[in-house]
Protein backbone atom coordinates (compact mmCIF):
# COMPACT_ATOMS: atom_id res chain seq x y z
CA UNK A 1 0.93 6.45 -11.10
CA UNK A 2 0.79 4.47 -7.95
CA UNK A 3 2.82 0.71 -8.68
CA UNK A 4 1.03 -1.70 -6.50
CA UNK A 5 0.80 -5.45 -5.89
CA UNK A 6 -2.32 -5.71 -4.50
CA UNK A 7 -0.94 -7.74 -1.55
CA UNK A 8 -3.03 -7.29 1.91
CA UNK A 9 0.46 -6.05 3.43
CA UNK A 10 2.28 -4.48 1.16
CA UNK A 11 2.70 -0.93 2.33
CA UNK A 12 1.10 2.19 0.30
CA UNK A 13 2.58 5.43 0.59
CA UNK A 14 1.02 8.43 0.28
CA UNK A 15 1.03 12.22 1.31
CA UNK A 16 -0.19 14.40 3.82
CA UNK A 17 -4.13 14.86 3.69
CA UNK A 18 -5.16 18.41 1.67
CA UNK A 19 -7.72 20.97 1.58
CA UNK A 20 -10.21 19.82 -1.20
CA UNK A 21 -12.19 22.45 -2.36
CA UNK A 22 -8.30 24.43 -2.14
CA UNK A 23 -6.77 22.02 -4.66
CA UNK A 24 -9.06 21.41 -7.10
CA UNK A 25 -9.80 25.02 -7.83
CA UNK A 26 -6.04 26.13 -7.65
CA UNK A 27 -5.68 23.56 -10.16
CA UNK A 28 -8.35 24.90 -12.69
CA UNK A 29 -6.91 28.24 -12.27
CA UNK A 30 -6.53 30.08 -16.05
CA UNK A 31 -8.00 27.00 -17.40
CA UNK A 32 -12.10 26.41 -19.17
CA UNK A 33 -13.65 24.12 -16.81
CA UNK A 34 -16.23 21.17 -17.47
CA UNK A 35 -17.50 21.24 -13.61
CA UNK A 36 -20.11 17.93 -13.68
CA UNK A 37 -22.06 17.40 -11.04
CA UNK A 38 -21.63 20.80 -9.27
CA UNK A 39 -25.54 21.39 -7.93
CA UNK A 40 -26.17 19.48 -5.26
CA UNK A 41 -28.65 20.27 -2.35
CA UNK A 42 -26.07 22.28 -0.45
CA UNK A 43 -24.51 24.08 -3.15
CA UNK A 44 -26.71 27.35 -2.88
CA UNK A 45 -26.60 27.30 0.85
CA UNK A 46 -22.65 27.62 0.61
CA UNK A 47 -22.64 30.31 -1.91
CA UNK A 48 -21.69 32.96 1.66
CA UNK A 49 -18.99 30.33 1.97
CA UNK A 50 -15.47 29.51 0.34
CA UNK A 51 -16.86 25.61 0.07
CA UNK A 52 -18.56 25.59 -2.77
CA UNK A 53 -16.11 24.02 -5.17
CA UNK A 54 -17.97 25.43 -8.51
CA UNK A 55 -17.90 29.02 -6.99
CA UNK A 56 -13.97 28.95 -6.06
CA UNK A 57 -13.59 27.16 -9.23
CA UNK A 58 -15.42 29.73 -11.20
CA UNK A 59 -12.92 32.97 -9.04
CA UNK A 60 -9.51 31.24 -10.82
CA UNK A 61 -10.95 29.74 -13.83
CA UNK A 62 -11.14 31.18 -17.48
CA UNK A 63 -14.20 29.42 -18.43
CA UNK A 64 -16.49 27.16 -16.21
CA UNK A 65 -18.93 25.09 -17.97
CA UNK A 66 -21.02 22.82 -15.48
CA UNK A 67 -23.52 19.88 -15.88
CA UNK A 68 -26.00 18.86 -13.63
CA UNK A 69 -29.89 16.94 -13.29
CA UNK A 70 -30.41 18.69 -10.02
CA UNK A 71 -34.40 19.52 -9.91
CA UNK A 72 -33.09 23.01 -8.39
CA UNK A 73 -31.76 24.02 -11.61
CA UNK A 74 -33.94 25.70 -13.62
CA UNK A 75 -34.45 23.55 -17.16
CA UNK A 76 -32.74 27.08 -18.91
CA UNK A 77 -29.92 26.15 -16.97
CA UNK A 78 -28.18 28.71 -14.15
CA UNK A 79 -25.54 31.83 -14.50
CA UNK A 80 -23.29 31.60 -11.09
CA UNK A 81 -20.82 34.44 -12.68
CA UNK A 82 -18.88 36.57 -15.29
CA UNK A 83 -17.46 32.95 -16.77
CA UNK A 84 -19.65 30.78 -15.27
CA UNK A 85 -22.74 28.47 -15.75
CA UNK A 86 -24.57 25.39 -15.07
CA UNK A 87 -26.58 23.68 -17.92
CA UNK A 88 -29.03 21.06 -17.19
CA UNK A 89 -27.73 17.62 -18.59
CA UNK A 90 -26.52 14.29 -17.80
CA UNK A 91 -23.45 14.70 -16.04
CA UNK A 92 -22.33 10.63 -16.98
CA UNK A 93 -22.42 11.85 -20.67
CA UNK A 94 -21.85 15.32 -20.72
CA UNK A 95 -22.57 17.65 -24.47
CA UNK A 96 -19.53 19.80 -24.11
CA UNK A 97 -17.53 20.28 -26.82
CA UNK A 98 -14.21 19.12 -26.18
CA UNK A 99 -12.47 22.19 -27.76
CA UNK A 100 -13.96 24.32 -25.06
CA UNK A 101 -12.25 21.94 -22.15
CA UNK A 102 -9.13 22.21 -21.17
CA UNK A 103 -10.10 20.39 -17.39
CA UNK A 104 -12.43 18.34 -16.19
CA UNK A 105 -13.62 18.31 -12.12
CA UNK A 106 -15.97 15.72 -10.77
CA UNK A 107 -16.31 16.37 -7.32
CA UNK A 108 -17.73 14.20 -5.38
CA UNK A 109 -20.01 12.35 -8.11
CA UNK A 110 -18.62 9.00 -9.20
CA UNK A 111 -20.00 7.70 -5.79
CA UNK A 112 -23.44 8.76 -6.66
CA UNK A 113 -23.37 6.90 -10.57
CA UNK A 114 -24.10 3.25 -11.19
CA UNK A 115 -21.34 2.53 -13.36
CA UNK A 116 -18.08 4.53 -12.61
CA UNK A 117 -16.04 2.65 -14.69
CA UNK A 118 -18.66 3.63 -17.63
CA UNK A 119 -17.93 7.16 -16.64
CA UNK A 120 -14.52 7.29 -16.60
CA UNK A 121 -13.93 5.31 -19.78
CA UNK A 122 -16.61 7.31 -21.81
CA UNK A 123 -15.12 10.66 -20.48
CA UNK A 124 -11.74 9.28 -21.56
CA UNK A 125 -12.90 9.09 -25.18
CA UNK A 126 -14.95 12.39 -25.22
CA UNK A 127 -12.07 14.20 -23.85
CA UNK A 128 -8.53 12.21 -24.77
CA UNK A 129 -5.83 14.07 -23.16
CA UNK A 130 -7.15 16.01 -20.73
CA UNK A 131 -7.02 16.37 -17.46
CA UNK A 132 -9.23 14.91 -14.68
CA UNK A 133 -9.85 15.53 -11.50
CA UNK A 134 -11.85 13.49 -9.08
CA UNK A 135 -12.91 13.71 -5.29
CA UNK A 136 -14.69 10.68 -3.79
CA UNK A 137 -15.41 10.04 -0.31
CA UNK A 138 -13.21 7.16 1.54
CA UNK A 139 -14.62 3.99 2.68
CA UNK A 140 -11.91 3.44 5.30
CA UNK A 141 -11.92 7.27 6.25
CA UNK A 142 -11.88 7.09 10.35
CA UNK A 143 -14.67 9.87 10.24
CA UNK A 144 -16.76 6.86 9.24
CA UNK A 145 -15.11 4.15 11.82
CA UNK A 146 -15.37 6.34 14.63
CA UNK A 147 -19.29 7.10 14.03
CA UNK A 148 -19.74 3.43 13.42
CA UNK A 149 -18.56 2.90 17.38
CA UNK A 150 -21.86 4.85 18.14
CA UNK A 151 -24.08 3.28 15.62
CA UNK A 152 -24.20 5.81 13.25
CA UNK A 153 -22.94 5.97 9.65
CA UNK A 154 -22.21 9.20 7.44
CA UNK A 155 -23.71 8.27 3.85
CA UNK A 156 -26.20 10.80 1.32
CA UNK A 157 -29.20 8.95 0.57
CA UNK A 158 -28.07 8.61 -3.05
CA UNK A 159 -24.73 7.43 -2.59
CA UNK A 160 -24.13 3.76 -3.96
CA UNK A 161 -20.44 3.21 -3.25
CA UNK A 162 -17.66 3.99 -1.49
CA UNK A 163 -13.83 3.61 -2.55
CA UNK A 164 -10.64 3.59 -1.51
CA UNK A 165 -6.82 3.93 -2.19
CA UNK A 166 -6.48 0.38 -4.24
CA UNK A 167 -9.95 0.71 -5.65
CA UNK A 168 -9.48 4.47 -7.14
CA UNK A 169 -6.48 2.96 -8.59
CA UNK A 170 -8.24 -0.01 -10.21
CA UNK A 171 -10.66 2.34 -11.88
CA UNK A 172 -7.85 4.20 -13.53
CA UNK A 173 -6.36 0.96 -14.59
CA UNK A 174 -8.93 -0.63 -16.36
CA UNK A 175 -10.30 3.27 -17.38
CA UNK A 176 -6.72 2.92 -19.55
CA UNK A 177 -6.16 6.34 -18.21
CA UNK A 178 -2.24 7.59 -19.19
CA UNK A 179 -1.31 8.61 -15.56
CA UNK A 180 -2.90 9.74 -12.21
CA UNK A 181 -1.92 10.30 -8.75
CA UNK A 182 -4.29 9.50 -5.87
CA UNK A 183 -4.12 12.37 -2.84
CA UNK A 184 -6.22 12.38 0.34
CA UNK A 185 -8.67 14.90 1.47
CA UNK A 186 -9.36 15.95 4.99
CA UNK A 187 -12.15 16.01 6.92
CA UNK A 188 -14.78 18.61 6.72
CA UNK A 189 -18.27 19.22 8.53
CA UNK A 190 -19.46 22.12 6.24
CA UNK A 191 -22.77 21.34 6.18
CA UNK A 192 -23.12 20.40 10.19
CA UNK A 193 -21.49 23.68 10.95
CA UNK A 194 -23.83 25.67 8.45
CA UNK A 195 -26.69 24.44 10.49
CA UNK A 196 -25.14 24.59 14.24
CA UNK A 197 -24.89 27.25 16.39
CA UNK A 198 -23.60 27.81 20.17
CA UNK A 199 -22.31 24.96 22.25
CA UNK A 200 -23.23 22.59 18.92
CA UNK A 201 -21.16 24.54 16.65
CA UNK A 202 -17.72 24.10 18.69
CA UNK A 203 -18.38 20.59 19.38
CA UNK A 204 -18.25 20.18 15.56
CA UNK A 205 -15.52 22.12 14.95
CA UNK A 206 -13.77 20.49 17.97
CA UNK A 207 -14.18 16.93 16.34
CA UNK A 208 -13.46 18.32 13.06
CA UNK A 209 -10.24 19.30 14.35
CA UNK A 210 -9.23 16.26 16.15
CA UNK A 211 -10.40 13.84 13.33
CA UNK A 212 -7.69 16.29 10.97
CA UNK A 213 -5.18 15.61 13.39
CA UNK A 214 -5.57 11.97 13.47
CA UNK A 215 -5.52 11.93 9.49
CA UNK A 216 -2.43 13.88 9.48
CA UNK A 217 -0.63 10.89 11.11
CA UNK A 218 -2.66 8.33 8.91
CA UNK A 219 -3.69 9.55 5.37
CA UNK A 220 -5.03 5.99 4.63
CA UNK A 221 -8.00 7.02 7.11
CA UNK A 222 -8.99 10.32 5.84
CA UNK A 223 -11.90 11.43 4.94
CA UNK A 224 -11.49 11.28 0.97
CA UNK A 225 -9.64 11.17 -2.58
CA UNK A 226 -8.65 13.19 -4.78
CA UNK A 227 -7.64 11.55 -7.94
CA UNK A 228 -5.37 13.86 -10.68
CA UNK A 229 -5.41 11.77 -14.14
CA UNK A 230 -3.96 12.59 -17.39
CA UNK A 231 -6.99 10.95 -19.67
């Protein structure tokens, strides 16, 4: 768990940028899954890809178990394998029985909720002792900075926050989680290279690899968080 003094200066270190949808699934390998809030938009248009993080959850995973309001999933709910499903429910207050959980992912949700806080503390009591894992975009990712220089700004229409380092760790904190660890995520442009082709497609790919590089040599900027807490 990160020790911090919350001065302006003080220096935070922290490792090397990962893959995302790589380390949370390698991490639910063997294990029964609650997967909350894994149906978004895009989900089904990745499903020929390796970057939907329910599917390559689901391919290492004993048991998955996801929750979801998207108004693409059928009110019955939705098979996506051998071990896998998606029910429809509130993903902020999920109805999984905790002897049926030994992980829990929420990939890039808390950013879409009201009250993360809420979340995390009522999760904490469902499921005491668990693990946690959470991915959240990164307000000071330079993916964001460097499309601000051109007047632009990379948010989902139902996003309502952004964090970073200090802040993830705050929510822990006052969560009275046991222990976490906060790890960066690298950039990706999934969905802008699912819908570009040609000369498009390797100018996306050609800032997705340069962005990468510069996050390599400052995780602070990257694109996202992944936060690993023992509930």
């Amino acid at each position: 768990m990160p020790q911090l003094a919350y001065q302006t200066l003080e220096r935070l270190h922290i490792g090397r940028p990962v893959e995302r949808v790589s380390f949370i699934a390698e991490r639910c390998r063997g294990k029964r899954v609650l997967d909350i809030g894994c149906l978004d938009e895009t989900a089904l248009d990745k499903q020929n890809t390796n970057e939907w993080l329910h599917q390559r959850i689901a391919a290492l995973a004993k048991q998955v178990t996801g929750i979801d309001l998207s108004e693409h999933l059928p009110v019955d709910g939705l098979v996506t394998g051998p071990n896998s499903r998606i029910i429809k429910g509130d993903g902020t207050n999920p109805d999984v029985a905790p002897d049926i959980v030994d992980i829990i992912v929420a990939g890039e949700f808390i950013e879409h909720i009201e009250n993360p806080l809420q979340f995390l503390s009522r999760i904490k009591l469902s499921y005491p002792g668990r693990e946690m894992l959470i991915s959240t975009p990164n307000g000071a990712s330079f993916a964001n900075a460097l499309l601000g220089t051109i007047s632009r700004e990379a948010q989902h229409r139902d996003h309502l926050l952004t964090s970073t380092y200090k802040t993830l760790n705050t929510l822990c904190q006052r969560a009275g989680c046991r222990d976490w660890d906060i790890i960066p995520y690298r950039f990706y442009a999934t969905e802008m290279l699912l819908q570009s082709t040609g000369p498009k497609r390797i100018a996306v790919k050609a800032v997705e690899t340069i962005i990468r590089a510069y996050e390599r040599l400052f995780p602070l900027r990257s694109f996202g968080y992944i936060v690993r807490i023992r509930l």
